[in-house]
C-alpha atoms as a PDB file:
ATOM      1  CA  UNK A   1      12.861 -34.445  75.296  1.00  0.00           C
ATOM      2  CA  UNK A   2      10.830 -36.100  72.534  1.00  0.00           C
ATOM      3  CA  UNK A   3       8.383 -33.325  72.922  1.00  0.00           C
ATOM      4  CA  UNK A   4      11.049 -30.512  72.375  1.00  0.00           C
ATOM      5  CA  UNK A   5      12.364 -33.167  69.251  1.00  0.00           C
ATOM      6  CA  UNK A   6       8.867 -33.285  68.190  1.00  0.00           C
ATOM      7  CA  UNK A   7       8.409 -29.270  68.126  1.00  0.00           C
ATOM      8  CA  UNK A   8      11.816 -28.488  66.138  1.00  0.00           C
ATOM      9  CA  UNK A   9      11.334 -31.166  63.530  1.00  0.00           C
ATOM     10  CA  UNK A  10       7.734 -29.503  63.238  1.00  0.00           C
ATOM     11  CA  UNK A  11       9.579 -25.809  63.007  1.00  0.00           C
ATOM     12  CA  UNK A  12      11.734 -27.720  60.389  1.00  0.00           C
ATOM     13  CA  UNK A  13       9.442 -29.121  57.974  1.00  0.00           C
ATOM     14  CA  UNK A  14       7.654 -25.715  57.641  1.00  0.00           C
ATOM     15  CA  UNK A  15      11.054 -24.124  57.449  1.00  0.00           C
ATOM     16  CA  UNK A  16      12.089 -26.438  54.663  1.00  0.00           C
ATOM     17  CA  UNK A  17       8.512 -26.385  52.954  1.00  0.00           C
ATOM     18  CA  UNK A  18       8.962 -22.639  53.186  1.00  0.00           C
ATOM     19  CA  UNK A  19      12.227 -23.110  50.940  1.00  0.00           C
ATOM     20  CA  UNK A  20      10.905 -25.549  48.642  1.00  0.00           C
ATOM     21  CA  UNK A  21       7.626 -23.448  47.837  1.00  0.00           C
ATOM     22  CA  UNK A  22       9.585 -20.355  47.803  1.00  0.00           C
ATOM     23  CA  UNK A  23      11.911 -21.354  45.362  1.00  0.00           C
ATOM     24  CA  UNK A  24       9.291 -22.477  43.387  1.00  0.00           C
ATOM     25  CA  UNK A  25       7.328 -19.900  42.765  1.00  0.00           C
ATOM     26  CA  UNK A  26      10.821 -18.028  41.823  1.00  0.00           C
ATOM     27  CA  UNK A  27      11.247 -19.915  39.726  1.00  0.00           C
ATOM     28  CA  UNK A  28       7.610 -19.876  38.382  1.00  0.00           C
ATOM     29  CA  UNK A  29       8.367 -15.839  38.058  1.00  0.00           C
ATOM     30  CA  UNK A  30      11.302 -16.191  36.361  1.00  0.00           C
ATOM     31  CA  UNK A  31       8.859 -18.300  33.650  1.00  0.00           C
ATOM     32  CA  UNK A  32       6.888 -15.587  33.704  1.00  0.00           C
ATOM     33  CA  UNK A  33       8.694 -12.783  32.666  1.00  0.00           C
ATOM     34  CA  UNK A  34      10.475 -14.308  30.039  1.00  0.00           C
ATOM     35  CA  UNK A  35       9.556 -13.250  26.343  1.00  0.00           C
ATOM     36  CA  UNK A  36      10.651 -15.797  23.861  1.00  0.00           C
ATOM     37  CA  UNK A  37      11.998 -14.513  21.286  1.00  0.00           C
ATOM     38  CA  UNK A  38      10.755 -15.513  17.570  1.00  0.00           C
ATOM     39  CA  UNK A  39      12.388 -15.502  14.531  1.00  0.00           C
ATOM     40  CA  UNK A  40      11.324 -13.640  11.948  1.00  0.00           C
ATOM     41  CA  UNK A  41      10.287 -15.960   8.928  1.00  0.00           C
ATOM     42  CA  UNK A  42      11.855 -15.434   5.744  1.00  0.00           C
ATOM     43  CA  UNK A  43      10.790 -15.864   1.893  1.00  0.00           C
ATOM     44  CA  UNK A  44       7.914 -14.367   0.431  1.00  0.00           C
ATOM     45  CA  UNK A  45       5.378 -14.340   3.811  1.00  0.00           C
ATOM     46  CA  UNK A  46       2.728 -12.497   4.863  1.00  0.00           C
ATOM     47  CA  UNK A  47       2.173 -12.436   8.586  1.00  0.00           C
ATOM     48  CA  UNK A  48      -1.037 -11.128   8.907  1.00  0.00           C
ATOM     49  CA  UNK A  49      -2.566 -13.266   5.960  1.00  0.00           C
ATOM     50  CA  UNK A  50      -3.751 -16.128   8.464  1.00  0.00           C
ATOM     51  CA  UNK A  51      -5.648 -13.238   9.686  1.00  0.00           C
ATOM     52  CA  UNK A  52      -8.373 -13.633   6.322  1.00  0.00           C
ATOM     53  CA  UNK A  53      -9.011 -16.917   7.019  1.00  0.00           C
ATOM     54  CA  UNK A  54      -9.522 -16.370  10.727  1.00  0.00           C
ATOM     55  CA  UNK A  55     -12.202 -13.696   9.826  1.00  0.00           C
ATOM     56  CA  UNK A  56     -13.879 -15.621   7.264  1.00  0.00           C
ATOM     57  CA  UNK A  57     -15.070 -17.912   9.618  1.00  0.00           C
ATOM     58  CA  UNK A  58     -16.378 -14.484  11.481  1.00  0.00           C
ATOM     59  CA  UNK A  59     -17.700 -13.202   8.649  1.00  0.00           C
ATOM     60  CA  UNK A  60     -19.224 -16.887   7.596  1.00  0.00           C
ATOM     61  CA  UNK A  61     -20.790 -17.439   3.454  1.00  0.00           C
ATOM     62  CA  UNK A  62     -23.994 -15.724   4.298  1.00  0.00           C
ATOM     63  CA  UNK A  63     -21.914 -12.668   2.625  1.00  0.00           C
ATOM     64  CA  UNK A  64     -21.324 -14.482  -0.547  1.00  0.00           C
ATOM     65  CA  UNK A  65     -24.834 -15.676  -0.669  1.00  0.00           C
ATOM     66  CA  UNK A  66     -26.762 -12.179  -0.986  1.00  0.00           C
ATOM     67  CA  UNK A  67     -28.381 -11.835  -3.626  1.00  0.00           C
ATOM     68  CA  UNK A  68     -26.222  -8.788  -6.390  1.00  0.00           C
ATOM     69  CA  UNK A  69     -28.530  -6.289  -6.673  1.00  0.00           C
ATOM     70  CA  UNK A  70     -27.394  -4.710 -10.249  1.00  0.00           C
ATOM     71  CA  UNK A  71     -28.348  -1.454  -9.509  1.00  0.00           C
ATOM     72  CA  UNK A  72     -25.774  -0.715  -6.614  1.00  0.00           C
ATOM     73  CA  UNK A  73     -22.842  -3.006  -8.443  1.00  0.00           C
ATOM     74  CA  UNK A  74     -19.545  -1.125  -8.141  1.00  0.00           C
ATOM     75  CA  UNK A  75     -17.488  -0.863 -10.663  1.00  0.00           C
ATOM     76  CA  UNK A  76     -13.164  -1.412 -10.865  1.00  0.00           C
ATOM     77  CA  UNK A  77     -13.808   2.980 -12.596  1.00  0.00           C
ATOM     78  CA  UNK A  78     -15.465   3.850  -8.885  1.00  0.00           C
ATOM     79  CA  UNK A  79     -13.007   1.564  -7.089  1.00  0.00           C
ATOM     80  CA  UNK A  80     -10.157   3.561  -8.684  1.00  0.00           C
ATOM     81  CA  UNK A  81     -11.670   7.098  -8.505  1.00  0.00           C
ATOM     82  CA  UNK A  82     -11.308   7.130  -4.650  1.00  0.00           C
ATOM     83  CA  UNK A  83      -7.736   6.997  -4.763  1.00  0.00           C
ATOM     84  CA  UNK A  84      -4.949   8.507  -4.763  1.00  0.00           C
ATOM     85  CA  UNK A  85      -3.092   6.095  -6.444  1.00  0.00           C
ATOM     86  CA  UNK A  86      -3.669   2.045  -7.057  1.00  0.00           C
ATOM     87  CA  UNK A  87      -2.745   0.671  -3.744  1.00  0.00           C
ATOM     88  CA  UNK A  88      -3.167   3.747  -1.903  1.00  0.00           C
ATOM     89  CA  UNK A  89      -6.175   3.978   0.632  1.00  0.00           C
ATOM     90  CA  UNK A  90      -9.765   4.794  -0.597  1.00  0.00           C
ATOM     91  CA  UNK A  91     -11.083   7.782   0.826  1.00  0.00           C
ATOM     92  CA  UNK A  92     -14.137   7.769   2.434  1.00  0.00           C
ATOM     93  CA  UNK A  93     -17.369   8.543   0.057  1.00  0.00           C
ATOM     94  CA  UNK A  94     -19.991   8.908   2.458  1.00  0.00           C
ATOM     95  CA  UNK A  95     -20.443  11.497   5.165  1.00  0.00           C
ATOM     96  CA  UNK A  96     -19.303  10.083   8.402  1.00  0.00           C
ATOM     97  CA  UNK A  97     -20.881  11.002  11.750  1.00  0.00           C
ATOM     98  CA  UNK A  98     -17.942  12.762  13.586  1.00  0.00           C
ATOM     99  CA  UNK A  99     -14.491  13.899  12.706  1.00  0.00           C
ATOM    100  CA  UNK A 100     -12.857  11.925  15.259  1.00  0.00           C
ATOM    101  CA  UNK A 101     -14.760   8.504  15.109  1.00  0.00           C
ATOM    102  CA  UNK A 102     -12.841   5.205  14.284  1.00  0.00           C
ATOM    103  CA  UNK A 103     -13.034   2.206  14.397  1.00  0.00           C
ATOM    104  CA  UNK A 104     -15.572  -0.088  16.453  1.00  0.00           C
ATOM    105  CA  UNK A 105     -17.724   2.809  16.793  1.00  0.00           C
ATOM    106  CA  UNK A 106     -18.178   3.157  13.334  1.00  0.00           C
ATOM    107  CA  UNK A 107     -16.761   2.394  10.812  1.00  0.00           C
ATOM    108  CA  UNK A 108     -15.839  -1.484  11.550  1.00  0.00           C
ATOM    109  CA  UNK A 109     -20.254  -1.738  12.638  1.00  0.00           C
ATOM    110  CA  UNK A 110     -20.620  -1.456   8.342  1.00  0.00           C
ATOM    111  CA  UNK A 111     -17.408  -2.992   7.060  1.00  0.00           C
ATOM    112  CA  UNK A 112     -16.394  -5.607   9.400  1.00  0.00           C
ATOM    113  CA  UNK A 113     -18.985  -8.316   7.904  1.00  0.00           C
ATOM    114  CA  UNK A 114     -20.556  -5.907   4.628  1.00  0.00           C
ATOM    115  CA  UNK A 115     -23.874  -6.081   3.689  1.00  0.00           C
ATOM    116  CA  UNK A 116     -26.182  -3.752   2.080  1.00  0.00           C
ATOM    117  CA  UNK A 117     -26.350  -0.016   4.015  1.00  0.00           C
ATOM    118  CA  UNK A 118     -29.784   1.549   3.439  1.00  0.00           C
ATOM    119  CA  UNK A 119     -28.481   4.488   5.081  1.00  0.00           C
ATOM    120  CA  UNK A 120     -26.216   5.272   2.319  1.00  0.00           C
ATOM    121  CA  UNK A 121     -27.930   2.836  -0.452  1.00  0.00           C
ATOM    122  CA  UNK A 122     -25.034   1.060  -1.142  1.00  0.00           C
ATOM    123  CA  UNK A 123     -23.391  -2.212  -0.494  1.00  0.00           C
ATOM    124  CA  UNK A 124     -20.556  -1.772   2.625  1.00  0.00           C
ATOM    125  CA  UNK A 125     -17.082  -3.651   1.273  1.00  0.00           C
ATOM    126  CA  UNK A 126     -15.559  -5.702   3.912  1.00  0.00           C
ATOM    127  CA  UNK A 127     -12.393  -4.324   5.608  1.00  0.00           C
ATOM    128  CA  UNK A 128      -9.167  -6.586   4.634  1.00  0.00           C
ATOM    129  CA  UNK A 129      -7.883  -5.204   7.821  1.00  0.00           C
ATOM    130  CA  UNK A 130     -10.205  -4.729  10.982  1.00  0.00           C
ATOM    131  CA  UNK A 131      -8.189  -5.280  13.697  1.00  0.00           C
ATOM    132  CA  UNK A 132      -6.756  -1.915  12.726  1.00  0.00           C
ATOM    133  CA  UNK A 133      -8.751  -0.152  14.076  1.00  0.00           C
ATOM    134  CA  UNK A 134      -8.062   3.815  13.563  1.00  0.00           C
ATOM    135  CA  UNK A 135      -8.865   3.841  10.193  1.00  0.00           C
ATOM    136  CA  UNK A 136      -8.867   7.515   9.834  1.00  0.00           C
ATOM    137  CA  UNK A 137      -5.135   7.258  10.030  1.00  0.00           C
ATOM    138  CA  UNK A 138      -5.048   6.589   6.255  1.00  0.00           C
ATOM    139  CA  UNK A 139      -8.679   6.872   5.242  1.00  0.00           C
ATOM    140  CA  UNK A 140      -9.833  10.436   5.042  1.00  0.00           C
ATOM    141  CA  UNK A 141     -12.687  12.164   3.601  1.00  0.00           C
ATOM    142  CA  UNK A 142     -13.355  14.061   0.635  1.00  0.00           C
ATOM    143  CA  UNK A 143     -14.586  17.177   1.680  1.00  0.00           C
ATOM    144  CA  UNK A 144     -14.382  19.355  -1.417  1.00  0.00           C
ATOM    145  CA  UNK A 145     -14.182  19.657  -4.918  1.00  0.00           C
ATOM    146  CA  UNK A 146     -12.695  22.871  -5.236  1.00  0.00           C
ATOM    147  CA  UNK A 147     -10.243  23.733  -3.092  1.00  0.00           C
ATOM    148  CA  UNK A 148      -7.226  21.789  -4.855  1.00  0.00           C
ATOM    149  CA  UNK A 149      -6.433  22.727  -8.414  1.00  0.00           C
ATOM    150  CA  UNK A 150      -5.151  20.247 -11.153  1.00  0.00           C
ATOM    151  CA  UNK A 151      -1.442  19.569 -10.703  1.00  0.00           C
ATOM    152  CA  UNK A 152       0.618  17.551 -12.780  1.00  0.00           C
ATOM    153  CA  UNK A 153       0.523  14.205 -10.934  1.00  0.00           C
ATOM    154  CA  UNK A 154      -0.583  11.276 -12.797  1.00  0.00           C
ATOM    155  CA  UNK A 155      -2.063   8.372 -11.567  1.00  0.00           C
ATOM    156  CA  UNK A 156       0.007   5.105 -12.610  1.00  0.00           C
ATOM    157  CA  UNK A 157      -2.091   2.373 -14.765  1.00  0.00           C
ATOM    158  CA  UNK A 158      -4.117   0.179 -12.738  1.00  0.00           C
ATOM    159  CA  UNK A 159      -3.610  -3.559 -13.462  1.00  0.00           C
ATOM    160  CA  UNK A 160      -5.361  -4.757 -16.780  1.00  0.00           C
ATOM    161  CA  UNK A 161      -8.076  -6.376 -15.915  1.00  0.00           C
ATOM    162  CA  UNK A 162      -9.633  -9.601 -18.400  1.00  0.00           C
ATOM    163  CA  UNK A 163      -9.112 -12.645 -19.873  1.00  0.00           C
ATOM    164  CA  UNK A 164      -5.505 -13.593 -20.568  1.00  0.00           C
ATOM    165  CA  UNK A 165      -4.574 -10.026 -19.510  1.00  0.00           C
ATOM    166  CA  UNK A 166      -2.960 -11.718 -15.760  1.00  0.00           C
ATOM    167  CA  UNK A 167      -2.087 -15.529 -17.188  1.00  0.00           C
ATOM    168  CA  UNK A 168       0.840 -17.070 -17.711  1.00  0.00           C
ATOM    169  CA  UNK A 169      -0.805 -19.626 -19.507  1.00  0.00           C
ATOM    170  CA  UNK A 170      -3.433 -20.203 -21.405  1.00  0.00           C
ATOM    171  CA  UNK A 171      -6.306 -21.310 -19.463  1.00  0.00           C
ATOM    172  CA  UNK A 172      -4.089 -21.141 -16.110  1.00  0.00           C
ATOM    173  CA  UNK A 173      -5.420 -19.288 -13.170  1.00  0.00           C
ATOM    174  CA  UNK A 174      -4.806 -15.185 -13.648  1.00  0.00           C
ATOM    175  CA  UNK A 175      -2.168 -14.183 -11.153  1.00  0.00           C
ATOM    176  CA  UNK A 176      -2.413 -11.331  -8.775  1.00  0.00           C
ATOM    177  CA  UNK A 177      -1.147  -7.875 -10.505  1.00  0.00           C
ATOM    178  CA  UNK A 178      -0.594  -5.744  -7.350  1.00  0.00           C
ATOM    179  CA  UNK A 179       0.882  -5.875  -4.229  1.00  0.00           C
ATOM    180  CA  UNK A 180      -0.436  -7.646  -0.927  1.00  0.00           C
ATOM    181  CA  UNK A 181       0.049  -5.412   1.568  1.00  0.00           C
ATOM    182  CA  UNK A 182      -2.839  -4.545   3.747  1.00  0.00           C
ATOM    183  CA  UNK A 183      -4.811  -6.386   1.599  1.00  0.00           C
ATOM    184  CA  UNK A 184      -4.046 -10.074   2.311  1.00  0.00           C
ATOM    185  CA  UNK A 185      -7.715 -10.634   2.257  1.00  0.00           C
ATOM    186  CA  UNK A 186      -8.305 -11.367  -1.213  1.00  0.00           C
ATOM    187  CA  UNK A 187     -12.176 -11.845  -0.402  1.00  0.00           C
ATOM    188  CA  UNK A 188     -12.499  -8.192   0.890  1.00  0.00           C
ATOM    189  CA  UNK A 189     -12.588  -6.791  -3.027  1.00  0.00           C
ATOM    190  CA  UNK A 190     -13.330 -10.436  -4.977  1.00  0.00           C
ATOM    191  CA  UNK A 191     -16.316 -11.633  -3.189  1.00  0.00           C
ATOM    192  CA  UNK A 192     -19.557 -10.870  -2.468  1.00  0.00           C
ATOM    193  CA  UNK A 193     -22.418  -8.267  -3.530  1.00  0.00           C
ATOM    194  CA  UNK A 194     -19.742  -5.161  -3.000  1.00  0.00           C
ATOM    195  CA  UNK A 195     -16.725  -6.589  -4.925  1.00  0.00           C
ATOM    196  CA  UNK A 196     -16.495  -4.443  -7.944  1.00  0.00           C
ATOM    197  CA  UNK A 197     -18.026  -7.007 -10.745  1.00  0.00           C
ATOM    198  CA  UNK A 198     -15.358  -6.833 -12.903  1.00  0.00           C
ATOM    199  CA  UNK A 199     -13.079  -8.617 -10.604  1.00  0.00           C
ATOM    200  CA  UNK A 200     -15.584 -10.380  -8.068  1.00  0.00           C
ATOM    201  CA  UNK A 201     -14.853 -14.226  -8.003  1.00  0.00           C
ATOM    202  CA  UNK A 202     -16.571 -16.966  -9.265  1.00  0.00           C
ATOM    203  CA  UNK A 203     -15.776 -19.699  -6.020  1.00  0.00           C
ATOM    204  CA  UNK A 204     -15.455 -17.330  -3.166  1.00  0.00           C
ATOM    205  CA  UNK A 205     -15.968 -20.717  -1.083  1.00  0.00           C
ATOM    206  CA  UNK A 206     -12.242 -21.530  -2.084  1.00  0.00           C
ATOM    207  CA  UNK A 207     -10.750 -18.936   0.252  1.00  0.00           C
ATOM    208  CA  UNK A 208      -6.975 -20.290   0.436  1.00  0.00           C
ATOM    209  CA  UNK A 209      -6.609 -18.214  -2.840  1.00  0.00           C
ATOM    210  CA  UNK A 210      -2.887 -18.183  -3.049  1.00  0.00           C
ATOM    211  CA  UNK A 211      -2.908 -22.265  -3.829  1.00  0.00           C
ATOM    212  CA  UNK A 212      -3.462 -21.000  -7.218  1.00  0.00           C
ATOM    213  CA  UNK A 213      -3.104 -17.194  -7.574  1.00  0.00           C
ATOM    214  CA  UNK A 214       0.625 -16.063  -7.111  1.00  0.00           C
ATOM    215  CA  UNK A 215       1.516 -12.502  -7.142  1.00  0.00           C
ATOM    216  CA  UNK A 216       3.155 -11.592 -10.731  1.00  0.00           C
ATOM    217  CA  UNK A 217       6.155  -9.851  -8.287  1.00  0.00           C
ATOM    218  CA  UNK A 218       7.324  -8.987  -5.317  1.00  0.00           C
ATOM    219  CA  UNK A 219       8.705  -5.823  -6.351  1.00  0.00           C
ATOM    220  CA  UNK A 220       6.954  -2.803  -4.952  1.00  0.00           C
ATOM    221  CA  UNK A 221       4.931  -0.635  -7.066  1.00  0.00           C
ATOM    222  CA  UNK A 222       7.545   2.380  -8.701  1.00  0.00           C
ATOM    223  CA  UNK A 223       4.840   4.971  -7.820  1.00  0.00           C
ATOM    224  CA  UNK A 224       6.152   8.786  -6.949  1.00  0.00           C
ATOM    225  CA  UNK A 225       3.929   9.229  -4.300  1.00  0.00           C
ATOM    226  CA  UNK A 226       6.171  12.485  -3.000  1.00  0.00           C
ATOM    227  CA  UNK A 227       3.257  15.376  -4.303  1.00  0.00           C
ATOM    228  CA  UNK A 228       1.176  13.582  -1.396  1.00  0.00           C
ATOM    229  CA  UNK A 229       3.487  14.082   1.336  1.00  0.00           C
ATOM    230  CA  UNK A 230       3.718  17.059   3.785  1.00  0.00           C
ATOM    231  CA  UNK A 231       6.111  20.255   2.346  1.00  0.00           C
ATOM    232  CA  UNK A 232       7.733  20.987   5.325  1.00  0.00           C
ATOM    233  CA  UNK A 233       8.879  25.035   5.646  1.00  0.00           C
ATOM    234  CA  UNK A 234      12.608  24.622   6.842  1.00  0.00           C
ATOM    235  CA  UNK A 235      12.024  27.881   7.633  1.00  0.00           C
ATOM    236  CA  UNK A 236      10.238  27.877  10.379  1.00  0.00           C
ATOM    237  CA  UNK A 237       9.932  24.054  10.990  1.00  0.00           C
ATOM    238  CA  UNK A 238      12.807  22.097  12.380  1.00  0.00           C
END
């Protein structure tokens, strides 16, 4: 009798063991599987900003301490005369070595870090934004000079650039005259070698930049940016 006791109260304990493990990893899956759900933050925010200072640790001050060489300085006239429009996306002014190529094949190798490309004998500006990765998306290249003809589109006035031209005091830090996004990283076009030198910063080393630099406004840019998009034929287009 004891033996038969002994066998069921063995069958038991596995049986209730069984249960007990069971339920918890059910209740481990259930964990698992849920997605919490996060509020978006309000106010005047960037999310990917804690992105820059993330990367500068990556990208370390061995950037800001090459020497300038002055004859490869850019200049805020060749920063604008890639684009469209300020704030739109600089083309690309060097060949690149296929069509299709993005990203960690290419181009992030040059502009994830910078640093002086003999290949193309200039200095490589650092990406604000390398974890996007198909940059051909909105960086294209400039294949010809004659195939478009002059239109009537205008580029807006790019921010004055100067002493006293971005202050709203005298002597108080200039603020920032253009929008932020996709270019959170203020030390992507203010520091180092490849920073046009009319705007390149004087204390790089101080990278939470928005302790003293606020944006003039939040309002976006009024810029009639519709000669740039695609006509569409509602003819034979739907």
């Amino acid at each position: 009798m004891k033996k038969r006791l002994g066998i069921i109260s063995f069958f038991v304990a596995i049986f209730i063991a069984f249960i007990v493990i069971w339920n918890y990893s059910y209740q481990v899956g259930l964990e698992e599987a849920y997605t919490p759900v996060i509020e978006t933050p309000t106010g005047n925010f960037i999310p990917s900003e804690s992105g820059a200072f993330r990367r500068f640790d990556d990208a370390g001050l061995d950037y800001f301490n090459m020497p300038v060489d002055e004859g490869h300085q850019r200049s805020l006239a060749t920063y604008y005369s890639n684009r469209a429009y300020p704030g739109a996306p600089p083309s690309i002014p060097h060949p690149v070595a296929k069509e299709r190529s993005f990203g960690g094949n290419t181009c992030i190798q040059c502009h994830q870090n910078g640093g002086f490309v003999a290949k193309f004998d200039a200095y490589a500006p650092i990406t604000p934004h390398p974890e996007m990765v198909n940059c051909r998306q909105c960086h294209v290249t400039k294949n010809t000079n004659t195939t478009f003809k002059d239109f009537n589109f205008s580029k807006p006035k790019p921010p004055e650039v100067g002493l006293g031209a971005n202050n709203a005091l005298v002597g108080s830090p200039p603020m920032i005259p253009h929008q932020l996004q996709m270019r959170e990283s203020c030390i992507s076009c203010h520091g180092g070698p490849s920073a046009p030198k009319e705007i390149r910063v004087s204390h790089p080393e101080r990278i939470n930049c928005r302790q003293c630099h606020l944006p003039k406004t939040n309002a976006q840019p009024n810029v009639d940016t519709s000669t740039f998009l695609r006509q569409f034929d509602q003819l034979n287009e739907k």
